[in-house]
Protein backbone atom coordinates (compact mmCIF):
# COMPACT_ATOMS: atom_id res chain seq x y z
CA UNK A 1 27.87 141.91 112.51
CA UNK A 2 28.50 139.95 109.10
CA UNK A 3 30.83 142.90 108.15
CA UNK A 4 32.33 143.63 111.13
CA UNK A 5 33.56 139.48 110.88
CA UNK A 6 34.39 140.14 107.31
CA UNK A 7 36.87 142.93 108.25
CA UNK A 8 38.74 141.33 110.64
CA UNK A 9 39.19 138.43 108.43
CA UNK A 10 40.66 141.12 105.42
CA UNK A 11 42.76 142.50 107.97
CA UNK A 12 44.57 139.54 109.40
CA UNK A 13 44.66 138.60 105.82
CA UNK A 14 46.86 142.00 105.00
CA UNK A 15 48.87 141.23 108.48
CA UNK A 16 50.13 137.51 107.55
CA UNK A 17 51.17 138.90 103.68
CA UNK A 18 52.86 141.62 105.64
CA UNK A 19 54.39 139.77 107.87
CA UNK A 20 55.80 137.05 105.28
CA UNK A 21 57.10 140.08 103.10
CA UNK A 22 58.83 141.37 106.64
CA UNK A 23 60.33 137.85 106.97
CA UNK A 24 62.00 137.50 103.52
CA UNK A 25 63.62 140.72 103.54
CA UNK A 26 64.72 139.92 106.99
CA UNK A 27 66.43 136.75 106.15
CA UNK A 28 68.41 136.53 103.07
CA UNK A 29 68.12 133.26 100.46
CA UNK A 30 69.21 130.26 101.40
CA UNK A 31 69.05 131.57 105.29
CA UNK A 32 69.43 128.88 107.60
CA UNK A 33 70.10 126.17 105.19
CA UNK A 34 73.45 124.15 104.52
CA UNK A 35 75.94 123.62 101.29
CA UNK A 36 78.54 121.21 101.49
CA UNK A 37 81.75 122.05 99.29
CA UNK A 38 83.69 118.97 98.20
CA UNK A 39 86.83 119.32 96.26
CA UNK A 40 87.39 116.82 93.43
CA UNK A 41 90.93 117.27 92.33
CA UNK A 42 93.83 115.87 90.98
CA UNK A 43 93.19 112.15 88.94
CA UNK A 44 90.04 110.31 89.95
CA UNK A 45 90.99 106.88 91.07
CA UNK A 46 89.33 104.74 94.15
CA UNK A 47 90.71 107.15 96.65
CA UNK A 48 88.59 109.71 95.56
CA UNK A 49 85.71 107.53 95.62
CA UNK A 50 86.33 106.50 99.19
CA UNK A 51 86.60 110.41 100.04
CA UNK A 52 83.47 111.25 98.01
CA UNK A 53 81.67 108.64 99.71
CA UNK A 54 82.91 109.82 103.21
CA UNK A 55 81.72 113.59 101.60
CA UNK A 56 78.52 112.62 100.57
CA UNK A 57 77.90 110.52 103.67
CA UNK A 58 78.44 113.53 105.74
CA UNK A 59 76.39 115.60 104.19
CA UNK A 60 73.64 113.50 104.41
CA UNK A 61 74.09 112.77 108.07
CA UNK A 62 74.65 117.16 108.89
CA UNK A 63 70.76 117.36 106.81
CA UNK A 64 72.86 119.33 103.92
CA UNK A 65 70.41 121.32 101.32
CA UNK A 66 72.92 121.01 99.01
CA UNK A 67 76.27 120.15 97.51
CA UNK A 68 78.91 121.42 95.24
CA UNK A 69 81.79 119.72 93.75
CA UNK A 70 84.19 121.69 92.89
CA UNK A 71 86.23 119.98 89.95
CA UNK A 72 89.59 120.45 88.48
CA UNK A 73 90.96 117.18 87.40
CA UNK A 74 92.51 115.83 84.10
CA UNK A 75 90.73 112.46 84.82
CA UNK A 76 91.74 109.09 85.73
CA UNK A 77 90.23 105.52 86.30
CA UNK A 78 87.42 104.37 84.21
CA UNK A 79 86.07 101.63 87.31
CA UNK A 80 86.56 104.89 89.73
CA UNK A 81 84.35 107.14 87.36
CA UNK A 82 81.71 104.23 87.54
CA UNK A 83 81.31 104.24 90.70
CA UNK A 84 81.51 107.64 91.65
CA UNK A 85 78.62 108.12 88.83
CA UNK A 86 76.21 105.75 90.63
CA UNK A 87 77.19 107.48 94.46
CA UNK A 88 75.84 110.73 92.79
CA UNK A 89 72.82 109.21 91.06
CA UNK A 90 71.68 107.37 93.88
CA UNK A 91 71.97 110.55 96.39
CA UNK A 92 69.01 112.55 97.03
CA UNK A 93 70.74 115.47 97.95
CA UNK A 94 70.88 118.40 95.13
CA UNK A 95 74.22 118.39 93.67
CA UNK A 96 76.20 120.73 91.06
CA UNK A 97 79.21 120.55 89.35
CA UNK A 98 81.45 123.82 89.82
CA UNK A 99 84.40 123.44 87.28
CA UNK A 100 86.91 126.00 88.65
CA UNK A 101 89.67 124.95 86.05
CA UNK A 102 88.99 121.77 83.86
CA UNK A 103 86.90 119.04 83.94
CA UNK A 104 88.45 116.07 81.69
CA UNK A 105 87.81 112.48 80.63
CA UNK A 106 86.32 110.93 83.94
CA UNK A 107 86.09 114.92 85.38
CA UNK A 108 83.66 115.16 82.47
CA UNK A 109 81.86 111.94 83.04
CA UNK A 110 81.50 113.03 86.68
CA UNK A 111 80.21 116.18 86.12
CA UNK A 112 77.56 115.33 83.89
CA UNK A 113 76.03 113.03 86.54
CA UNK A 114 75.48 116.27 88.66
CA UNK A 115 72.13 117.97 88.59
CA UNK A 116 73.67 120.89 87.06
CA UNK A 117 77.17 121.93 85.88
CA UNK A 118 77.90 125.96 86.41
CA UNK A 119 81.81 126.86 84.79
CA UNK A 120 84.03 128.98 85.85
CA UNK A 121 85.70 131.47 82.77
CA UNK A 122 88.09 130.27 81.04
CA UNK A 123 87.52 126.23 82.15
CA UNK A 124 87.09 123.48 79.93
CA UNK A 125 85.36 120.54 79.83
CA UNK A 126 85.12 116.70 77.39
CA UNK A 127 88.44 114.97 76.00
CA UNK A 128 86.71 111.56 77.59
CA UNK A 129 88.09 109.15 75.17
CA UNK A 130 88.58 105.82 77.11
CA UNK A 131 92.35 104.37 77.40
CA UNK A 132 94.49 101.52 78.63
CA UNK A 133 97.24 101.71 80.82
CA UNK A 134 99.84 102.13 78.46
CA UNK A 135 98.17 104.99 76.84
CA UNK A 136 96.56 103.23 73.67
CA UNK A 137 92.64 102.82 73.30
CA UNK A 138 91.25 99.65 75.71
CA UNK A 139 89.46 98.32 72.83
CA UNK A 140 86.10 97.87 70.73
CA UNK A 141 84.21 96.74 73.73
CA UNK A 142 85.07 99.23 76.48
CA UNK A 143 84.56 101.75 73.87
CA UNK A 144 81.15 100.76 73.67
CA UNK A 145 80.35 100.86 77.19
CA UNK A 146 81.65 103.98 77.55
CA UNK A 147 80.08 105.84 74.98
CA UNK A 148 77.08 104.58 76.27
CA UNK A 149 77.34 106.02 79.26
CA UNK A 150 79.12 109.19 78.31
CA UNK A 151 74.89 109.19 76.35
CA UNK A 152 73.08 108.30 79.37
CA UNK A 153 74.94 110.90 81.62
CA UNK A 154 74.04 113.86 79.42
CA UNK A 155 70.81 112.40 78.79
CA UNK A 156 70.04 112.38 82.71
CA UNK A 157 69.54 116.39 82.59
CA UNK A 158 68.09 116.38 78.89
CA UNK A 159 71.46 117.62 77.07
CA UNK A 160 71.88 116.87 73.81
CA UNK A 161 73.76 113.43 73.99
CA UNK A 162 75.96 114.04 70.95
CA UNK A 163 78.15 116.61 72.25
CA UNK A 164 79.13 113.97 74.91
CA UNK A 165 80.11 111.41 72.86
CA UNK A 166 82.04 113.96 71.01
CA UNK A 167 84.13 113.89 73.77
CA UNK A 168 84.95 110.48 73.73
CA UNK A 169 84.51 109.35 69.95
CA UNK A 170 86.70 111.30 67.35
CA UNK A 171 85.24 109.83 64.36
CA UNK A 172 82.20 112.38 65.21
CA UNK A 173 83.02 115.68 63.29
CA UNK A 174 81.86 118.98 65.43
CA UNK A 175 84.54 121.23 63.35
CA UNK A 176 82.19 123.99 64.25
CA UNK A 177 83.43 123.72 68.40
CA UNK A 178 86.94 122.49 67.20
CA UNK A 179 86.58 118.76 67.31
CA UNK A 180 87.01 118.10 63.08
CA UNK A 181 86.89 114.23 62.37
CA UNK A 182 90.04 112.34 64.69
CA UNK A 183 89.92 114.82 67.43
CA UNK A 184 88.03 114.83 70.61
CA UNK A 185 85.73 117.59 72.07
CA UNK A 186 86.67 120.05 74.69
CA UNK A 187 84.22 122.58 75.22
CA UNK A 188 85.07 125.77 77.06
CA UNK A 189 82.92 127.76 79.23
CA UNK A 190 81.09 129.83 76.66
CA UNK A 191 80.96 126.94 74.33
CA UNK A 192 79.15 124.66 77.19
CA UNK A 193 76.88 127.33 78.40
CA UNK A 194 75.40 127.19 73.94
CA UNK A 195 75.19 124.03 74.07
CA UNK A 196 73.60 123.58 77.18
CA UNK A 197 76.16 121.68 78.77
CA UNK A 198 76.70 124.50 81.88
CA UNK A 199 73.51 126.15 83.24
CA UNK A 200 75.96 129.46 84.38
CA UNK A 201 79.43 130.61 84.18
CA UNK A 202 80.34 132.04 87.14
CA UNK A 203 83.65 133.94 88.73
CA UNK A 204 83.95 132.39 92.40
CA UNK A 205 81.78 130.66 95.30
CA UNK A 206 79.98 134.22 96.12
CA UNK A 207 78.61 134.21 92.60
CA UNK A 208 77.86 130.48 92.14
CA UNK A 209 75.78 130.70 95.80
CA UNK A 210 73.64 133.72 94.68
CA UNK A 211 73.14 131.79 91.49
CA UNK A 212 71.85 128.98 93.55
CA UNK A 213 69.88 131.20 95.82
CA UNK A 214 71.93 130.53 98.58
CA UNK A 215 73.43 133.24 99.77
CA UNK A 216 73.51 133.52 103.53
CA UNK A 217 73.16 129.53 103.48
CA UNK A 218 75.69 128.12 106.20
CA UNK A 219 78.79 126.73 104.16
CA UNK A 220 80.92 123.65 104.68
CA UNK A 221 84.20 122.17 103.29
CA UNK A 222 85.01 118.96 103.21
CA UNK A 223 88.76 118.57 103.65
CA UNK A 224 90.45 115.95 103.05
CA UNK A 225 92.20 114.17 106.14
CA UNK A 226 96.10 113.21 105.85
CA UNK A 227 95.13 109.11 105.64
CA UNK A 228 93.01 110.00 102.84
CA UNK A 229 95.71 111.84 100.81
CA UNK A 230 97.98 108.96 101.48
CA UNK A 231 94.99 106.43 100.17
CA UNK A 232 94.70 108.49 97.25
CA UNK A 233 98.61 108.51 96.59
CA UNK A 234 99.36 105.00 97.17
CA UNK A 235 95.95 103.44 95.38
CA UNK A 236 96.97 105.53 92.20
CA UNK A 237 97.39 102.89 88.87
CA UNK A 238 100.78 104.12 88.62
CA UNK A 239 102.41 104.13 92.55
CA UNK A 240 100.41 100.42 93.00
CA UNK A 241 103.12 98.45 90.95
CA UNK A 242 105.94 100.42 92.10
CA UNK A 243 105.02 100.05 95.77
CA UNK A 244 104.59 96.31 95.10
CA UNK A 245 108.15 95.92 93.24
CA UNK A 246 109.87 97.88 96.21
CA UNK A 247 108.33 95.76 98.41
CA UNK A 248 108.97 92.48 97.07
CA UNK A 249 112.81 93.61 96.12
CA UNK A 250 113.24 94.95 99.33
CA UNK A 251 112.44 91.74 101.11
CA UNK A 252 114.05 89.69 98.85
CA UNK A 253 117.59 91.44 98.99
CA UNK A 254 117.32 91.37 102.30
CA UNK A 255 117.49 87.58 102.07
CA UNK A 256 121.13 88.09 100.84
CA UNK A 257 122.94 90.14 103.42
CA UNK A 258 122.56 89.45 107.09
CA UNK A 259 120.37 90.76 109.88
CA UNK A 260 117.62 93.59 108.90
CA UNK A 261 118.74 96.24 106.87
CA UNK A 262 117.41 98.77 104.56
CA UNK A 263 116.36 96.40 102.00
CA UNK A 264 113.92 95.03 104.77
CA UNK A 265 112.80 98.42 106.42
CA UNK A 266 111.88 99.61 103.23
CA UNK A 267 110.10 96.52 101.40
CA UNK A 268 108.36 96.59 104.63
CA UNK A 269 107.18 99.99 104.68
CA UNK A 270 106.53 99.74 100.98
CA UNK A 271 103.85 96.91 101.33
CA UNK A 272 102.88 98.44 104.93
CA UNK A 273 101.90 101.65 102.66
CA UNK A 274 100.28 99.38 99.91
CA UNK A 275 97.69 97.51 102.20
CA UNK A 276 97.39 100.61 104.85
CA UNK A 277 96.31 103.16 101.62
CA UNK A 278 94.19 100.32 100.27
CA UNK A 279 92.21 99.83 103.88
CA UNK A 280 91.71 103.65 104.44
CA UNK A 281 90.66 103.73 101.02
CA UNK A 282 88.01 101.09 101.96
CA UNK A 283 89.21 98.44 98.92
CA UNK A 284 91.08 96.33 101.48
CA UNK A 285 89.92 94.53 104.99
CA UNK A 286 91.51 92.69 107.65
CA UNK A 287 91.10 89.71 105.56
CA UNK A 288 93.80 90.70 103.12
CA UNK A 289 96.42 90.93 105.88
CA UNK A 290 95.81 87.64 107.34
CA UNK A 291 96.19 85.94 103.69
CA UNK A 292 99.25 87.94 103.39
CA UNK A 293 100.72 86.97 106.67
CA UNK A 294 99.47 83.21 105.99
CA UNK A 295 101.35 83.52 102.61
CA UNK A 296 104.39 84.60 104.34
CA UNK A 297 104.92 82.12 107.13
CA UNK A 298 104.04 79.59 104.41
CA UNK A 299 107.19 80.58 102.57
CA UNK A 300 109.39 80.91 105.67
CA UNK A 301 108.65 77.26 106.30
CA UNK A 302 108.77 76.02 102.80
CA UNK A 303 113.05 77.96 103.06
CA UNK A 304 113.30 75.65 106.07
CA UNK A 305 111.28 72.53 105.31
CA UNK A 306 111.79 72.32 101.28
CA UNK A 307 108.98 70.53 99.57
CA UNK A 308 107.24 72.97 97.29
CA UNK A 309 103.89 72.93 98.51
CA UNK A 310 104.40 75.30 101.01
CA UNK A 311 106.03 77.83 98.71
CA UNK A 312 103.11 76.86 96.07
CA UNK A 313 100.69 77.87 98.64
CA UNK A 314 101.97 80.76 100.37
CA UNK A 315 103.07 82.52 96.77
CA UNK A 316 98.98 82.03 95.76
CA UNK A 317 98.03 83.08 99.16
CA UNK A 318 100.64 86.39 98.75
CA UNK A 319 98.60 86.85 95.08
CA UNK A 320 95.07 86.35 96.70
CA UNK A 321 95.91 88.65 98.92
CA UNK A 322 97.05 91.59 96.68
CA UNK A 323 94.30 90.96 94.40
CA UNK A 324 92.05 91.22 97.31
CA UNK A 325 93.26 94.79 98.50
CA UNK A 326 93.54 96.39 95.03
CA UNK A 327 90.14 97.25 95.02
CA UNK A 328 90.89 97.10 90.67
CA UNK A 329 90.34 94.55 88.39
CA UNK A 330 92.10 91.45 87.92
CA UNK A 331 93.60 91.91 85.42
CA UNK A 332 95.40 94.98 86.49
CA UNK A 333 96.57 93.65 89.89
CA UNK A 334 97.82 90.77 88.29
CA UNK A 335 100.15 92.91 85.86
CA UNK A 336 101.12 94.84 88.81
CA UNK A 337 102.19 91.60 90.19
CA UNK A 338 104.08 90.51 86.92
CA UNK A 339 105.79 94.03 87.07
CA UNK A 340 106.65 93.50 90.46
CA UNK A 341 108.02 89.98 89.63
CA UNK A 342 110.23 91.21 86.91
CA UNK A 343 111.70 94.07 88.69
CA UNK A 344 112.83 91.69 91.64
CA UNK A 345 114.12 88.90 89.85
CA UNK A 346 116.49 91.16 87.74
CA UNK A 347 117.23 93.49 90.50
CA UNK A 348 118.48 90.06 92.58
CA UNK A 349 120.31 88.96 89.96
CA UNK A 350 122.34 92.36 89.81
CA UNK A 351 122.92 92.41 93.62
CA UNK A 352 123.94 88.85 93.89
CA UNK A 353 126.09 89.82 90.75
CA UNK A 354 128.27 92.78 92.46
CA UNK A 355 127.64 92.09 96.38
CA UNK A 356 127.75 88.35 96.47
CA UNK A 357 124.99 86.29 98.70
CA UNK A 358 125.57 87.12 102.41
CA UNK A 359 122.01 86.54 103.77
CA UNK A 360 121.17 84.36 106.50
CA UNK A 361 120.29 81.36 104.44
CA UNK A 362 124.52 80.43 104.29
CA UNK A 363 124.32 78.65 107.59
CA UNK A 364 121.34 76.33 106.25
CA UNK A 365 122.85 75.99 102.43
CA UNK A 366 125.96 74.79 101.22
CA UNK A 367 127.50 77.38 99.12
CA UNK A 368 131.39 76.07 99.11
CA UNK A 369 133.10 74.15 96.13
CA UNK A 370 136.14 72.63 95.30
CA UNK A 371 138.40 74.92 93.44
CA UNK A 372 141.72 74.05 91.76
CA UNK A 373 142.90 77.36 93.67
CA UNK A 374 142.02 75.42 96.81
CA UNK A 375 144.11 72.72 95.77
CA UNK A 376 141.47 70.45 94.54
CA UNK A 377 142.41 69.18 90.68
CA UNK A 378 139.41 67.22 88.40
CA UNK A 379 139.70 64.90 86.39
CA UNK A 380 142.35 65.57 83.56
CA UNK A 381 142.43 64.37 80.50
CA UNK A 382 145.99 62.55 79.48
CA UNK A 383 146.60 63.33 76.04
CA UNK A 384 150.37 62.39 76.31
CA UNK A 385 149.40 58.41 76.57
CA UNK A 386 147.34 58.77 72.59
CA UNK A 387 149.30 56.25 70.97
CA UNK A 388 151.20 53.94 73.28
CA UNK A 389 151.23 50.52 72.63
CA UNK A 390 150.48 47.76 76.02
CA UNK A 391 148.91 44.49 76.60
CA UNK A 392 145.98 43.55 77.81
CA UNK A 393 145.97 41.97 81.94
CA UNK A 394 142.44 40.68 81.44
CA UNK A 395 139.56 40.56 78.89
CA UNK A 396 138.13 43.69 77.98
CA UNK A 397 134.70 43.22 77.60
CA UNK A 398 134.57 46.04 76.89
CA UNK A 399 136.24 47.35 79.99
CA UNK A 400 139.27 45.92 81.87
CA UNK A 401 142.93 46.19 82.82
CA UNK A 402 146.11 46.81 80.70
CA UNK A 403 149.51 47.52 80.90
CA UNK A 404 151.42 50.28 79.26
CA UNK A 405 155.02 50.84 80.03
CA UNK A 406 154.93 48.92 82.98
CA UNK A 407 151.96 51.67 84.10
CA UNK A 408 148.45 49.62 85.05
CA UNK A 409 145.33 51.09 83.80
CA UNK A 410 141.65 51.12 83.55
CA UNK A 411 140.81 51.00 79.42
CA UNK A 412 138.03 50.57 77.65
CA UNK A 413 137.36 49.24 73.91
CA UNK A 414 135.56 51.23 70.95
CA UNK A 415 132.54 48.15 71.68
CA UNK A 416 134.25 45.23 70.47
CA UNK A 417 135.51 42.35 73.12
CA UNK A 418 139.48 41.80 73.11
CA UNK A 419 140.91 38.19 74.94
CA UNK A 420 143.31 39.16 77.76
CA UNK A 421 147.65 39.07 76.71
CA UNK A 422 146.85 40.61 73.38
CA UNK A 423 148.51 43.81 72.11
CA UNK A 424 146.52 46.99 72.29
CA UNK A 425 146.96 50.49 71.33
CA UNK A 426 145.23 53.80 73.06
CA UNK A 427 143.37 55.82 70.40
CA UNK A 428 141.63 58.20 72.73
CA UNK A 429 141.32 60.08 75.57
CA UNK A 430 138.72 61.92 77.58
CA UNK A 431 139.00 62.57 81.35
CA UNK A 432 139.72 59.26 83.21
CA UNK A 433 138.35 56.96 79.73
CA UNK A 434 140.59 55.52 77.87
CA UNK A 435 140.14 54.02 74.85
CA UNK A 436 142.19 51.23 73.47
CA UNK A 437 142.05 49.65 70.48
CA UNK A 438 143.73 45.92 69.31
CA UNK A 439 146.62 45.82 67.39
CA UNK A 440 146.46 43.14 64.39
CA UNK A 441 148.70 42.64 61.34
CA UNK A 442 146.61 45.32 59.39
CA UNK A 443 147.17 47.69 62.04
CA UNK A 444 150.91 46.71 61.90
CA UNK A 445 151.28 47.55 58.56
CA UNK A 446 149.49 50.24 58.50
């Protein structure tokens, strides 16, 4: 009985192994799970990291096994980097790094907070030095900090740490991989895969899923949505103080020529597209719009009740706002502004210049004068009278009344007081003043 118990028990045994072996050929790898594709592309700035977000967020919400960003980008922000660094690290979802093309300064930083980086031939990845916006290096302490975390990104996967801050320090001399001392690493496909930097090169998505040992797992692309490419336009360093100085010209000029033009429509549209990228982006929330609208009606009543606290308060509520929505750091948004400031103050100046003021603020402001072609004559000065000789009609002290050629008028003397009926002589004059001067025996004979 013992054995007959025994056998049973072998064969089921046999059965389950067979029937697991059955099941795996039956079902390819990866069936029945779920890879998210997410494109990171063009420069990295905060509307990518609003997009990623939304990506990620997805992915975790569909139960994705795993994602893939697929990177081609020449870099961007340093702030967006950051942050799209600690989105990865904190997500619990498997995630590698498929550079399709190159993979530069932030690209870099980004990929090597992936759990693994697999290259397509022919890509490239490093050249993360850290800049300013003018192009020149952002100084000794940014430098630090990012060469500290260009370390602790390649030391999250165990890579060796120095080939990353190759990539963003040229005093370190790798002439071996073509970064001698004063240039910056860029490692190509084969030259990442030595180093340890890519775990596989790869030709397309096909190959990178059977790599992964996913290969009938369901697959998902993230696109992104129209709003989102317009986030990512206008919340780019470069279009932000452009949109700004369009916006604040536009408005201005259409201060100087009556009713609402194109000047308006587009400073309008320009700001409209400023705050609207910024929102979809995520950077900017109702609260920006109603300091921005506060700011505005503060300066519409500070044209119409002039004061200057009014205008004070609605230009720093205008400011706040901006600020607010630019999701960057001060100091950038506050250049922006400057730019913007600039831009609109010598773009009014040119208009006023060749069109003239014809805005609505003529009916509230005087703008006429009195020209000599309108028949209005100043003051002149009457050089003709320098040297006439008249008596005085009362004391001058120093101002009073004399007579010159039977002609009655207002003189003054050079400080000294003269007694009325004396003789006098004009030594200068200068619009309606008159300067007189006594005449004595010295004067006489002189």
């Amino acid at each position: 009985m013992y054995r007959y118990r025994k056998g049973i028990s072998f064969l089921f045994t046999i059965i389950s192994f067979a029937a697991v072996f059955i099941a795996s050929t039956a079902y390819g790898e990866g069936e029945g799970k779920l890879v998210y594709f997410i494109p990171v592309e063009q420069e990295v700035e905060r509307g990518l990291e609003a997009f990623l977000q939304r990506g990620i967020d997805e992915a975790g919400e569909e139960g994705a096994d795993h994602i893939v960003l697929e990177i081609n980008t020449p870099g961007g922000a340093v702030n967006a980097a950051d942050n799209i660094a600690d989105l990865l690290r904190q997500t619990n979802i498997p995630i590698t790094a498929f550079v399709t093309k190159k993979a530069l300064s932030a690209g870099a930083y980004i990929a090597l907070n992936t759990d693994q980086i697999v290259m397509k031939p022919g890509s490239t990845m490093g050249s993360a030095a850290i800049i300013d916006q003018s192009g020149n290096t952002a100084g000794k302490k940014a430098e630090s900090y990012w060469l500290a975390e260009m370390k602790a990104s390649a030391e999250l996967n165990n890579r060796d740490p120095k080939y990353a801050m190759a990539m963003a320090n040229p005093d370190i001399d790798l002439p071996e991989y073509g970064a001698g001392k004063g240039e910056l690493l860029t490692l190509t496909a084969d030259q990442a895969l030595k180093v340890g930097y890519a775990e596989k090169i790869v030709e397309d998505r096909t190959a990178l899923l059977s790599y992964l040992k996913l290969t009938d797992a369901v697959t998902k692309e993230i696109d992104i949505s129209f709003a989102e490419k317009l986030a990512r336009f206008v919340t780019n360093p470069v279009i932000v103080p452009i949109l700004l100085s369009i916006g604040s010209l536009g408005l201005v000029l259409e201060l100087y020529s009556p009713g609402f033009g194109i000047p308006g429509i587009m400073g309008a549209v320009a700001l409209l597209l400023f705050f609207f990228g910024h929102m979809i982006a995520g950077f900017a929330g109702w609260e920006a719009l109603l300091l921005l609208a506060a700011g505005i009606i503060l300066i519409l009543i500070e044209i119409f009740t002039p004061g200057g606290i009014f205008g004070i308060l609605g230009a720093i509520a205008v400011v706040a706002s901006i600020v607010l929505a630019s999701g960057t750091s001060l100091q950038y948004s506050l250049l922006s502004i400057l730019i913007a400031i600039v831009i609109t103050v010598i773009g009014s100046v040119i208009f006023i210049k060749i069109f003239g003021y014809k805005g609505f603020l003529r009916k509230i402001i005087l703008f006429d004068a009195t020209k000599t072609e309108q028949g209005y004559v100043a003051s002149v000065t009457r050089e003709d009278i320098i040297g006439l000789e008249g008596e005085t009609m009362t004391p001058l002290r120093p101002s009073g009344t004399a007579v010159f050629n039977e002609e009655r008028l207002d003189v003054v003397t050079e400080g000294n007081y003269i007694a009325a009926n004396k003789k006098i002589k004009i030594v200068k004059t200068n619009g309606s003043r008159v300067v007189v001067r006594e005449i004595t025996t010295n004067n006489q004979s002189e």
